[in-house]
Protein backbone atom coordinates (compact mmCIF):
# COMPACT_ATOMS: atom_id res chain seq x y z
CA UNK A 1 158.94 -15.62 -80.04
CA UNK A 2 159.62 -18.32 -76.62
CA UNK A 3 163.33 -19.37 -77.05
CA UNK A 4 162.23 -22.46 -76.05
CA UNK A 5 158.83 -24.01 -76.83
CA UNK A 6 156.89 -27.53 -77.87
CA UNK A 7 156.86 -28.94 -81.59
CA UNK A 8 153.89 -28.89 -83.29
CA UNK A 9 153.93 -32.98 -83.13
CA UNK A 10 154.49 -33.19 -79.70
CA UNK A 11 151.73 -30.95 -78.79
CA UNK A 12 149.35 -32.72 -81.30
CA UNK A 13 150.24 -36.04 -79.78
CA UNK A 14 149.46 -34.04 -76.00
CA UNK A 15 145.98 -34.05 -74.19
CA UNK A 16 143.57 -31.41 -72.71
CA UNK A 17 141.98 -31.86 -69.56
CA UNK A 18 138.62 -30.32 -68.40
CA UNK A 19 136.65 -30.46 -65.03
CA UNK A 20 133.95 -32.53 -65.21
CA UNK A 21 131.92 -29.47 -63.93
CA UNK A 22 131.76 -28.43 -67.67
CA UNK A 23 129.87 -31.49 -68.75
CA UNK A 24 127.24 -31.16 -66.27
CA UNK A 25 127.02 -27.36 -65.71
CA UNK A 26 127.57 -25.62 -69.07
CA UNK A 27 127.84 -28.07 -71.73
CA UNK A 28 124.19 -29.47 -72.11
CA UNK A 29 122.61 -25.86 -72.52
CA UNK A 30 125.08 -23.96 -74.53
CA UNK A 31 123.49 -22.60 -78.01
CA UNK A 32 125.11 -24.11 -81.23
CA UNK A 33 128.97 -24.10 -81.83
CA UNK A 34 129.71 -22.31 -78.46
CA UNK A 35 130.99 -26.12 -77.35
CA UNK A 36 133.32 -26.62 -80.38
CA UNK A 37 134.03 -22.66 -80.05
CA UNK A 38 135.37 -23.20 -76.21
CA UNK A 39 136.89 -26.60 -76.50
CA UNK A 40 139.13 -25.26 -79.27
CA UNK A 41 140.05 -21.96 -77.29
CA UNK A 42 140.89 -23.91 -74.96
CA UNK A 43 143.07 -26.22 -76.83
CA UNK A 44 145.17 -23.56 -78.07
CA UNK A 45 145.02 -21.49 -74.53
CA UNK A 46 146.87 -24.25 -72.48
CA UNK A 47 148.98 -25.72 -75.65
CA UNK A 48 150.37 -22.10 -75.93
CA UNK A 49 150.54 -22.46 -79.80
CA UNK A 50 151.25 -19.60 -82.07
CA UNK A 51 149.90 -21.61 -85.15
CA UNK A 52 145.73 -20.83 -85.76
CA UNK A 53 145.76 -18.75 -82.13
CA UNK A 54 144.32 -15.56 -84.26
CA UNK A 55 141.06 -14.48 -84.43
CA UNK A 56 140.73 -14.48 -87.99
CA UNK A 57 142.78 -18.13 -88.07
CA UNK A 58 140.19 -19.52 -85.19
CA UNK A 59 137.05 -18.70 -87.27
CA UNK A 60 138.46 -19.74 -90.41
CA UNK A 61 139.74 -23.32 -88.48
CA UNK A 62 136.38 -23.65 -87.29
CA UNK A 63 134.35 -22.47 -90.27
CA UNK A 64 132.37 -20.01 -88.62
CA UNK A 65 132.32 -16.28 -88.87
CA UNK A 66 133.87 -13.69 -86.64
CA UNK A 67 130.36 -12.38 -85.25
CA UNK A 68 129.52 -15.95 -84.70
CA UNK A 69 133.36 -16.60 -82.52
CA UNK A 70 132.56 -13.79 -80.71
CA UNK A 71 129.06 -13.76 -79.28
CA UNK A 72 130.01 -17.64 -78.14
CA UNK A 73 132.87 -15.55 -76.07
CA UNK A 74 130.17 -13.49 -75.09
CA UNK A 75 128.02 -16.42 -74.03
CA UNK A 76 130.98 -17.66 -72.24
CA UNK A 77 131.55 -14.56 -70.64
CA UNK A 78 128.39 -14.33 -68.84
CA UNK A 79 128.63 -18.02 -67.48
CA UNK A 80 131.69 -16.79 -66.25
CA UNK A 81 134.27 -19.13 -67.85
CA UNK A 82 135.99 -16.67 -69.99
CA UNK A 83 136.42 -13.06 -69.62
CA UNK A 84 137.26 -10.81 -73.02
CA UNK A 85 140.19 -8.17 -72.11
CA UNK A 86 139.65 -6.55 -74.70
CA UNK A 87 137.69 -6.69 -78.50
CA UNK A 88 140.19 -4.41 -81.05
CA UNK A 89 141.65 -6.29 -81.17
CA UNK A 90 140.16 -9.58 -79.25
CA UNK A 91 141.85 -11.06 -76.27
CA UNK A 92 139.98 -13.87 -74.53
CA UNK A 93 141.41 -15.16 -70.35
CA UNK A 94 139.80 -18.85 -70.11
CA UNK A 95 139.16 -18.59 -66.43
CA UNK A 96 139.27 -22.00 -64.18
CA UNK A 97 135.86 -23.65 -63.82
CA UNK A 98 136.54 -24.78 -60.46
CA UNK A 99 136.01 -20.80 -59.31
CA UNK A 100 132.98 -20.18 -61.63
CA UNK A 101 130.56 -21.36 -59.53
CA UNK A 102 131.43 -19.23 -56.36
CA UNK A 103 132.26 -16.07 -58.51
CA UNK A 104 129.54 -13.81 -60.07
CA UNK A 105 128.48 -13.89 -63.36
CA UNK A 106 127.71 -11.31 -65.90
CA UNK A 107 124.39 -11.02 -67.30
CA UNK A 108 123.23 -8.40 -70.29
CA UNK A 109 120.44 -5.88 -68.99
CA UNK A 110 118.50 -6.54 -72.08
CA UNK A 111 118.52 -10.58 -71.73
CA UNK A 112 116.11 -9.61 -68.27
CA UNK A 113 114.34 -6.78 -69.49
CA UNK A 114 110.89 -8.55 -69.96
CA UNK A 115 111.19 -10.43 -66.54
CA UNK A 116 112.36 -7.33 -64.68
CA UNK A 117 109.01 -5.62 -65.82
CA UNK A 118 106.85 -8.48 -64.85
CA UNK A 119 108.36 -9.40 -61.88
CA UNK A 120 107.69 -5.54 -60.54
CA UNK A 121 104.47 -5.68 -61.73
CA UNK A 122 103.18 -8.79 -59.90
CA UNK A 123 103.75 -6.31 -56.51
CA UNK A 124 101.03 -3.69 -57.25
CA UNK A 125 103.64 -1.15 -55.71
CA UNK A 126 104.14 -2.60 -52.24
CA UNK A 127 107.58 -2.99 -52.76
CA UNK A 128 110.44 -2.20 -54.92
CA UNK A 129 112.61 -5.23 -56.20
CA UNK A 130 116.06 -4.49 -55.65
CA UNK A 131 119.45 -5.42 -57.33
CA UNK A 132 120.26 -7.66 -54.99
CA UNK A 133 116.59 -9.93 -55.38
CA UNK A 134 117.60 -9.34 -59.30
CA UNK A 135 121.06 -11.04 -59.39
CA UNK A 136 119.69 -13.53 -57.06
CA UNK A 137 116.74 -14.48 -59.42
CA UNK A 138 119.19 -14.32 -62.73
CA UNK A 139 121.45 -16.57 -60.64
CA UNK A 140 119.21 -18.80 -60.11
CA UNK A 141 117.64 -18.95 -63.41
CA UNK A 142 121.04 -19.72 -65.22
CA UNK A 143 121.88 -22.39 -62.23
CA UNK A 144 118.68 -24.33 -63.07
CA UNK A 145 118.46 -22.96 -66.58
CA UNK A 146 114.12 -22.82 -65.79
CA UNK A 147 112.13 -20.31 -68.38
CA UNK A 148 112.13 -16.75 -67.08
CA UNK A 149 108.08 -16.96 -67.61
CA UNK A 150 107.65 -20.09 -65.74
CA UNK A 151 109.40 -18.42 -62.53
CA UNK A 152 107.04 -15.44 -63.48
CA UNK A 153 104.00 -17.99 -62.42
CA UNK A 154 105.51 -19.12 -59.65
CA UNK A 155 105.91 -16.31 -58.08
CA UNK A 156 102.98 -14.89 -58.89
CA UNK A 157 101.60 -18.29 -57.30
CA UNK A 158 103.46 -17.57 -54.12
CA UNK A 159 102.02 -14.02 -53.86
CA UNK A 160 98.37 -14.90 -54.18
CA UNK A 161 98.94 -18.00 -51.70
CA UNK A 162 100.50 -15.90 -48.66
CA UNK A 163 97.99 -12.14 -49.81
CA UNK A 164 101.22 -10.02 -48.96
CA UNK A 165 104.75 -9.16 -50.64
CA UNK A 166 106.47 -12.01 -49.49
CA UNK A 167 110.24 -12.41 -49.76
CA UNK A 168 112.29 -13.10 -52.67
CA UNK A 169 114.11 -16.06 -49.97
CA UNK A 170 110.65 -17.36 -49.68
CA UNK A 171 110.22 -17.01 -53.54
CA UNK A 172 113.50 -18.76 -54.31
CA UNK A 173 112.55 -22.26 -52.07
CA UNK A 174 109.50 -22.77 -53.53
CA UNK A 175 111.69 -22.32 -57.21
CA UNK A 176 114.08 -24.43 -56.25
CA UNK A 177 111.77 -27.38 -54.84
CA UNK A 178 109.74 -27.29 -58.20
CA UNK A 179 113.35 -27.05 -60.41
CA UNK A 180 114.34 -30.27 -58.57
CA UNK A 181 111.32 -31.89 -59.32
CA UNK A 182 111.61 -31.18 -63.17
CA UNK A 183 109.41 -28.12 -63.22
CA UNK A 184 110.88 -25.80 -65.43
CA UNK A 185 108.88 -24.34 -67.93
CA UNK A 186 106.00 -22.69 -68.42
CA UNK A 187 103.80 -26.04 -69.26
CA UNK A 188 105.52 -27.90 -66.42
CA UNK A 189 104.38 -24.99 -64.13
CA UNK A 190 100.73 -24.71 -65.78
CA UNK A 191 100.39 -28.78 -65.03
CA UNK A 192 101.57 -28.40 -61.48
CA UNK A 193 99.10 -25.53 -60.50
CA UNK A 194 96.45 -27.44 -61.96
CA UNK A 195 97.14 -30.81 -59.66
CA UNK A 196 97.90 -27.98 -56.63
CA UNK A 197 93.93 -26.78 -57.66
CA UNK A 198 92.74 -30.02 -57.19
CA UNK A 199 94.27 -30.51 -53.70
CA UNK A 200 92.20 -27.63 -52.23
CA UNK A 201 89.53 -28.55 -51.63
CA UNK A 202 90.81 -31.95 -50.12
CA UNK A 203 93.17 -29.58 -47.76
CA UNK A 204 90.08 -27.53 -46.99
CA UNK A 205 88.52 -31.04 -45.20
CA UNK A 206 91.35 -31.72 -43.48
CA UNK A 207 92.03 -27.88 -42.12
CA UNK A 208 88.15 -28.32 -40.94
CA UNK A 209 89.04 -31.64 -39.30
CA UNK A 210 91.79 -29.55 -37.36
CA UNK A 211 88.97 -27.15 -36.19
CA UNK A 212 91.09 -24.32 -38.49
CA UNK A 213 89.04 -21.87 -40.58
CA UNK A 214 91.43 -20.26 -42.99
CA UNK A 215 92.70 -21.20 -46.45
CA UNK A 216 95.84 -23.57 -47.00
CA UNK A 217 99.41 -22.16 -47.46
CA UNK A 218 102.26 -23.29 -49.73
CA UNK A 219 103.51 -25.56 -47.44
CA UNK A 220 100.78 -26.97 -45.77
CA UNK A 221 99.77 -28.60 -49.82
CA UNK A 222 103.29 -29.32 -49.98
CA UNK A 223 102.96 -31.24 -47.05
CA UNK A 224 99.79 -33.17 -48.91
CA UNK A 225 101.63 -34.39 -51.25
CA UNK A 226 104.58 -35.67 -49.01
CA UNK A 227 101.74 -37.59 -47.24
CA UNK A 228 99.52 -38.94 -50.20
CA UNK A 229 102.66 -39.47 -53.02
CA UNK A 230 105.49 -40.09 -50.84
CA UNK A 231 104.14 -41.81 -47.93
CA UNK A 232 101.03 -43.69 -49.70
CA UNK A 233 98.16 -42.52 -46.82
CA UNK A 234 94.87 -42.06 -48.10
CA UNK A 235 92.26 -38.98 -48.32
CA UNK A 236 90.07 -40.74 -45.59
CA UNK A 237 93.10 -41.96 -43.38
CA UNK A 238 94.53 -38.63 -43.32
CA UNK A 239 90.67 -37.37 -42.31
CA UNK A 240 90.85 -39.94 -39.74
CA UNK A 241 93.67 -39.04 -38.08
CA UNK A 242 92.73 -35.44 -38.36
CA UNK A 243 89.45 -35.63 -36.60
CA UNK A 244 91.63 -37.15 -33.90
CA UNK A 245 94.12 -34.19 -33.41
CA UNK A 246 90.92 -31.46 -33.05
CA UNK A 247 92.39 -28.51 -31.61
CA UNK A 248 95.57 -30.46 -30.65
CA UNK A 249 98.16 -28.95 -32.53
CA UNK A 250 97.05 -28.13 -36.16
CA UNK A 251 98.95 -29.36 -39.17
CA UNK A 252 101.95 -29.44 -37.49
CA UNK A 253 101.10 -31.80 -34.95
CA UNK A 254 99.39 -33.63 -38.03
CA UNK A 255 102.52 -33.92 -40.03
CA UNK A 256 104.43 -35.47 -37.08
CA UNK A 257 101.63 -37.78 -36.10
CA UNK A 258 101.44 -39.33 -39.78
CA UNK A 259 105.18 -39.40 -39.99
CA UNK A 260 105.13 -41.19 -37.31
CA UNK A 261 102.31 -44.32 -38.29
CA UNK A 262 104.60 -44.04 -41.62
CA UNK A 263 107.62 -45.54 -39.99
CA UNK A 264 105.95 -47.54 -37.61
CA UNK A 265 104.52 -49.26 -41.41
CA UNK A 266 101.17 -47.58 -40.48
CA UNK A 267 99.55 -46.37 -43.25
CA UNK A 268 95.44 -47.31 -43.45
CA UNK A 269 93.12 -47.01 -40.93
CA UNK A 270 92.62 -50.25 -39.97
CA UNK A 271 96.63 -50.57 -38.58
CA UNK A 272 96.31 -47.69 -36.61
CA UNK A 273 93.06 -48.66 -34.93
CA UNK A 274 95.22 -51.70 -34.02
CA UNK A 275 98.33 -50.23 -33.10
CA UNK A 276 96.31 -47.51 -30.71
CA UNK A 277 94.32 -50.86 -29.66
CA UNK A 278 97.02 -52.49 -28.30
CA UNK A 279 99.15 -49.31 -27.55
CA UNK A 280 99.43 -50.05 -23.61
CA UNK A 281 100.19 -53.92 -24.33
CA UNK A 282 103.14 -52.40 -26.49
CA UNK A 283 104.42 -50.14 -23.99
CA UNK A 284 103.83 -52.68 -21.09
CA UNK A 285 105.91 -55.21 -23.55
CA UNK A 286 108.25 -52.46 -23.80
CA UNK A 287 109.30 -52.37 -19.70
CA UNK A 288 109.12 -55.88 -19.63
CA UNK A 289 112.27 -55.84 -22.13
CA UNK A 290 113.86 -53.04 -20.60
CA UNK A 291 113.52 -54.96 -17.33
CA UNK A 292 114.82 -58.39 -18.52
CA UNK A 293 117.99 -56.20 -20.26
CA UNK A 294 118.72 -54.36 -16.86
CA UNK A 295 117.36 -51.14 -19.15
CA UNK A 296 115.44 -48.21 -17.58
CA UNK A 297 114.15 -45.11 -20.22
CA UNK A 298 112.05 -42.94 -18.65
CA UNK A 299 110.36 -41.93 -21.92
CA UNK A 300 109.37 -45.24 -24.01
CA UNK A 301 108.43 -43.45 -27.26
CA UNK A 302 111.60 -43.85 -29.08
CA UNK A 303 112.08 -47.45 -28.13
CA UNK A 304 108.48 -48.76 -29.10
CA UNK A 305 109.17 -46.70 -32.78
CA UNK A 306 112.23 -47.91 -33.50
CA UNK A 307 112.12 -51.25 -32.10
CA UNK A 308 109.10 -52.56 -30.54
CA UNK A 309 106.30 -52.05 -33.04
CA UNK A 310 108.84 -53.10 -35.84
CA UNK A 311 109.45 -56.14 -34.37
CA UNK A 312 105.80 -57.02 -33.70
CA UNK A 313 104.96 -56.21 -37.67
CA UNK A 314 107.65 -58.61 -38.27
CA UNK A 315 105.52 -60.95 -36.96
CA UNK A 316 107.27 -61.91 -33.59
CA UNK A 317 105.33 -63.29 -30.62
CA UNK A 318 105.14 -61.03 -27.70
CA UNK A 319 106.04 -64.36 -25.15
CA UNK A 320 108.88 -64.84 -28.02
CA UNK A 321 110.44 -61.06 -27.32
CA UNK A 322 110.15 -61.42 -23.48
CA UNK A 323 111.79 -65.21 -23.75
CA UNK A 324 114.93 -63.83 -25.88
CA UNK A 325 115.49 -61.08 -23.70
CA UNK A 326 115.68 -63.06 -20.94
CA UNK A 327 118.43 -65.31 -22.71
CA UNK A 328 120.55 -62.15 -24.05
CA UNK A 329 120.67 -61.27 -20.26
CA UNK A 330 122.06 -64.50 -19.70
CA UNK A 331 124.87 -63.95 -22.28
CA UNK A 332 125.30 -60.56 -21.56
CA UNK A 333 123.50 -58.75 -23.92
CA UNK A 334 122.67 -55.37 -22.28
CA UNK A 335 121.16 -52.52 -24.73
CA UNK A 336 118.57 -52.43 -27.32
CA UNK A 337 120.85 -51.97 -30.34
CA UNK A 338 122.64 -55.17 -29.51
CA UNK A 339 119.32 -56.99 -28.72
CA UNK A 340 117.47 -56.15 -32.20
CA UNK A 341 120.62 -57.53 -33.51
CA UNK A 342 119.73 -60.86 -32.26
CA UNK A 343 115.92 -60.69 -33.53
CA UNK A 344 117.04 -59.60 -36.87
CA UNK A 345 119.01 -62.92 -37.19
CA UNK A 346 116.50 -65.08 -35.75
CA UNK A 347 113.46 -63.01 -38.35
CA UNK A 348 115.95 -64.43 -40.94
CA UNK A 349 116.11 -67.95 -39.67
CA UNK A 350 112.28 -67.86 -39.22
CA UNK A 351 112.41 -67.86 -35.44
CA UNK A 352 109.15 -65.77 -34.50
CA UNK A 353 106.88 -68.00 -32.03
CA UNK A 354 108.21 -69.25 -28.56
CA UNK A 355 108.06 -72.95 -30.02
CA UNK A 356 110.14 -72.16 -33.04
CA UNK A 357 112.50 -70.00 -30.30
CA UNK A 358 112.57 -73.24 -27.57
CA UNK A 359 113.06 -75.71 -30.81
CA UNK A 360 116.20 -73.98 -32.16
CA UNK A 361 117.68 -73.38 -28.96
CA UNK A 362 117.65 -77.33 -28.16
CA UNK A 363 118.92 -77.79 -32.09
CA UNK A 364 121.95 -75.51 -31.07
CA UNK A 365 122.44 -76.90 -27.94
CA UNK A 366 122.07 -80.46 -29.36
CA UNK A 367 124.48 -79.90 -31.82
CA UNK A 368 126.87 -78.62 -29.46
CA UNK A 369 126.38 -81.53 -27.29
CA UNK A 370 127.47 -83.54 -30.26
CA UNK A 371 130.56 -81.61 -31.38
CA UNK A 372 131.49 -81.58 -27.39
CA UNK A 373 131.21 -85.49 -27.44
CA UNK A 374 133.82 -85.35 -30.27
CA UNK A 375 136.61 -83.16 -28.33
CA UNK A 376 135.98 -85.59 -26.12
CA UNK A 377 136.72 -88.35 -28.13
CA UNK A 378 139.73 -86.55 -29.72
CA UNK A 379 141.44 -85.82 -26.23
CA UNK A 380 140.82 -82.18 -26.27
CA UNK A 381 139.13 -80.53 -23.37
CA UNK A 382 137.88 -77.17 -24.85
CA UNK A 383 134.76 -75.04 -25.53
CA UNK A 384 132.90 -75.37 -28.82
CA UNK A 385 133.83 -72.75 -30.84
CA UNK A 386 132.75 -70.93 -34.07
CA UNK A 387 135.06 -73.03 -35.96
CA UNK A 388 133.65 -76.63 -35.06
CA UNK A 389 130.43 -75.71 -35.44
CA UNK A 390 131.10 -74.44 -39.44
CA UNK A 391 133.25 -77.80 -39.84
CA UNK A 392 129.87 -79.90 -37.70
CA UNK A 393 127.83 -78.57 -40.56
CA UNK A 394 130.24 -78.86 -43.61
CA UNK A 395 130.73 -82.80 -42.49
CA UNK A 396 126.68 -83.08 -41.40
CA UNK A 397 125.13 -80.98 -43.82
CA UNK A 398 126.79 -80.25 -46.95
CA UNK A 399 128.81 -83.48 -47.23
CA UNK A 400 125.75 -85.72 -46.00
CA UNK A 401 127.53 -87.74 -43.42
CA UNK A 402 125.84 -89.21 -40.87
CA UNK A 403 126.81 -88.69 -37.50
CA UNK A 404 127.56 -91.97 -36.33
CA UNK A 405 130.31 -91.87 -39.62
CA UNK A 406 132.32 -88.34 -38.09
CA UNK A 407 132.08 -90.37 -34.52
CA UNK A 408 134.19 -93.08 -36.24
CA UNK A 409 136.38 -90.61 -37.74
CA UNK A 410 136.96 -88.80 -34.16
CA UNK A 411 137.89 -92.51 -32.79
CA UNK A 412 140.57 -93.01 -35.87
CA UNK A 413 142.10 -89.76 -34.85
CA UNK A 414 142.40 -89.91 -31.27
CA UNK A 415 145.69 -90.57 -30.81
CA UNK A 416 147.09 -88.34 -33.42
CA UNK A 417 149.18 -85.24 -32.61
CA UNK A 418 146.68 -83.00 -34.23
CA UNK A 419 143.45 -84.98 -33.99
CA UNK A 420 140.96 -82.33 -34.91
CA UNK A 421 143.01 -81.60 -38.17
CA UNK A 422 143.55 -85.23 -38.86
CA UNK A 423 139.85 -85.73 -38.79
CA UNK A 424 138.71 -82.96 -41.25
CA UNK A 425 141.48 -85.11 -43.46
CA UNK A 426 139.93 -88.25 -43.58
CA UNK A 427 136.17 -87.18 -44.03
CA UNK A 428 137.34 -85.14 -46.92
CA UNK A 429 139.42 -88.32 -48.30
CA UNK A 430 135.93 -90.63 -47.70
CA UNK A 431 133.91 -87.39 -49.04
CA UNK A 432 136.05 -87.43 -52.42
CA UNK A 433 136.04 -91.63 -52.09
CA UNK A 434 131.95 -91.48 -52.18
CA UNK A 435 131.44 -92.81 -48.59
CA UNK A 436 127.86 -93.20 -47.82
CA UNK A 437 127.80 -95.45 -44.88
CA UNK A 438 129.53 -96.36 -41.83
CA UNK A 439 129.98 -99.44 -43.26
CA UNK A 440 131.57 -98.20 -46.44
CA UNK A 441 134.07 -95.67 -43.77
CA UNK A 442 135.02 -99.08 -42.13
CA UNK A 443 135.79 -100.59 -45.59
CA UNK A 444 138.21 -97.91 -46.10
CA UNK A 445 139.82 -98.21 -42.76
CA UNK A 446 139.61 -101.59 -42.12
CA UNK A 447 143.22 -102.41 -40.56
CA UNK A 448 142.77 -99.22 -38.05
CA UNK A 449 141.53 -100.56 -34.53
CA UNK A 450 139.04 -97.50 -33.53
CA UNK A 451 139.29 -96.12 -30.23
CA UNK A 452 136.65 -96.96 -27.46
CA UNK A 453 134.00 -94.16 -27.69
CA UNK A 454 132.81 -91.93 -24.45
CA UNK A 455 129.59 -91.66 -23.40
CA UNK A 456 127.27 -89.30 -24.23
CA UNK A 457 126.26 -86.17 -22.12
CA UNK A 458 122.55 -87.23 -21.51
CA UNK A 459 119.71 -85.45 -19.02
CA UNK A 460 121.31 -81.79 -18.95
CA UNK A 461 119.23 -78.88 -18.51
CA UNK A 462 120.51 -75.55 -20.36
CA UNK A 463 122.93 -73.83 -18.24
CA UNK A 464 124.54 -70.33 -18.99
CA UNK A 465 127.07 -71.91 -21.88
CA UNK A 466 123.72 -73.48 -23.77
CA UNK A 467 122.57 -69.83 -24.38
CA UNK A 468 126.18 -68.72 -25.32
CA UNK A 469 126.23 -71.58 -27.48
CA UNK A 470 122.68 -70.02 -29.29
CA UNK A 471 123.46 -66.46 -29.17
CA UNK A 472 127.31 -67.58 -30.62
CA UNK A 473 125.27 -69.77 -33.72
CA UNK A 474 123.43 -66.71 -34.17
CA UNK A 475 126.29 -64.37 -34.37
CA UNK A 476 127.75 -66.16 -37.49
CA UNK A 477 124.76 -65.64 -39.41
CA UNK A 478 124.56 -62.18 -41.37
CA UNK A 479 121.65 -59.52 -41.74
């Protein structure tokens, strides 16, 4: 007996805690009362408690018999959670589940026995299955807990596709693929060989297109369905674009080439008749923006996948591209990252044609004009920054005054000692008063003499600081 140890109370008012591993690994395809049978175990194995921790005590606790407790330690056993020291009488090690995963499990020869036999049989006596294949097919088939008949199909299926013994390795990835996809018994296996039937003779087509005369492997249909269910092409695009690779390259060069019309947004026949259309305007508009950016790629392939073709199915102008460029230049904008930056903002704003481009640069440079005439008015002699031009709109836009109402404001504040503050102040005190007019903002004000206003810049053409001014507007708005 411990000289010291817990009180029954205490330990009752304790807590157990248990990986989360259990939940997801073990829990959901344990047979009946194995759950309740571990759970309890392990109640009493990390409590420490001499009360109920007998065998006899732990069935009778749990109503169950002792055959029943101990083919659930069995079962726990060969997931490799517990191991059983010894049986007369029984001793039972919980084991941590954190190390069950990497540590090999036990598995009875007769659980196997059917699968061992037809698993040799499927190789007519080429080769010999060894230990190590076995323990890596068991493994597998407790991991993904998949019937032992419905791997039995699939790898027949894999033998009959490839005509030779191929490897278990080989075996195993085509297992797994299916097991991730929900394929794990025999049904599930019948209904996917019977859609993989239906594909042949649609691969067949497509292998003629190629100018290849053989049948189609494993991965050449799992490549079909990658471009028909994942990427959304078409029988007859897919023909298409395979009569156009004749002798170039096979499915391989196939597989990249439709990849590649799927992230350019290319997907029916019609686009890429287009896009190969106008593929030398692309690349030409390509170098033109490399040229305005002070760019140079010797290879333009990346840069019209990634960038260019995107940003013409976005709907941007060609002349619109080549303008911005030019402007980014201007404001320092030097790489292609940075640049589709810029176009992303402006896609949002709606900016796509060279007229919408020309008409918000003189809006931003307008309203800069505006908020400079009011530093001017206030005594300060600074650039326009991010912060006046979020005030410009809270006062213009949100709060509805007109402009000729902050211009009185600016003239009230002139002399102040922090005008541009003192400002904000009194529109928010004629915003919360209801001012509409300039009129009603004189009301308010009436025995403050307003300063003499400046004049306004007038006949400017856009210099350097006009396009900082746009590409500055721009950088405030998110993407």
């Amino acid at each position: 007996m411990s000289f010291c140890k817990f009180s029954t109370e205490l330990v009752l008012t304790n807590k157990v805690d248990i990986d989360n591993i259990f939940f997801e690994e073990f829990m959901p395809y344990a047979p009946e009362n194995c759950v309740k049978i571990y759970l309890y175990g392990l109640y009493l194995a990390k409590n420490n408690l001499e009360i109920d921790n007998t065998f006899e005590k732990f069935a009778k606790k749990l109503n169950i018999s002792e055959n029943e407790l101990e083919d659930a330690f069995r079962y726990w056993e060969e997931q490799g959670l517990v191991q059983v020291l010894s049986t007369y009488p029984i001793q039972v090690l919980y084991k941590p589940l954190k190390d069950v995963i990497s540590s090999n499990r036990l598995f009875k020869t007769d659980k196997y026995e059917v699968f061992n036999q037809q698993a040799q049989e499927l190789f007519n006596g080429k080769r010999q299955i060894t230990k190590t294949e076995y323990g890596e097919y068991y493994e597998f088939l407790e991991e993904s807990h998949m019937e032992q008949a419905a791997l039995i199909m699939i790898m027949n299926y894999c033998l009959e596709s490839k005509q030779r013994a191929v490897g278990y390795n080989y075996i195993l990835t085509v297992a797994r693929n299916w097991a991730k996809d929900g394929i794990l018994t025999v049904k599930d296996v019948e209904e996917k060989l019977c859609h993989i039937t239906g594909t042949f003779a649609k691969l067949e087509k497509i292998l003629s297109c190629l100018g290849l005369k053989r049948n189609s492997f494993i991965e050449e249909r799992e490549m079909y369905e990658k471009w028909t269910s994942g990427m959304g092409f078409e029988d007859e695009t897919i023909l298409y674009v395979a009569k156009s690779l004749k002798k170039k390259g096979g499915m391989e060069k196939l597989n990249k080439t439709l990849e590649k019309y799927f992230i350019l947004g290319l997907t029916s026949q019609k686009e890429i008749d287009a896009y190969l259309e106008n593929k030398d305007e692309i690349y030409s508009l390509a170098k033109q923006i490399n040229k305005n950016l002070g760019l140079y790629y010797e290879s333009l392939d990346s840069e019209v996948e990634t960038y260019i073709t995107p940003w013409l199915n976005m709907g941007f102008e060609t002349e619109t591209l080549v303008d911005l460029s030019q402007y980014a230049f201007k404001c320092s904008i030097r790489s292609l990252e940075n640049f589709n930056t810029l176009v992303q903002k402006l896609y949002k704003l709606g900016v796509l044609t060279k007229e919408a481009l020309s008409e918000y640069l003189e809006s931003v440079v307008s309203e800069d004009d505006q908020i400079k005439k009011l530093l001017q008015t206030l005594g300060l002699s600074r650039r326009v920054n991010a912060f006046d031009r979020e005030s410009f709109k809270t006062w213009s836009q949100q709060w509805g005054f007109d402009y000729s109402i902050i211009e009185y404001a600016a003239s009230l504040s002139a002399n102040k000692l922090s005008p541009f503050p003192y400002m904000a102040r009194l529109l928010s005190t004629w915003h919360d008063k209801g001012v509409k007019t300039l009129e009603d903002a004189k009301k308010q004000t009436s025995s403050i003499e307003p300063q003499p206003l400046k004049s306004q810049i007038k006949g400017r053409s856009y210099s350097k600081s006009d396009y900082e001014a746009l590409f500055q507007s721009i950088d405030e708005i998110e993407v």
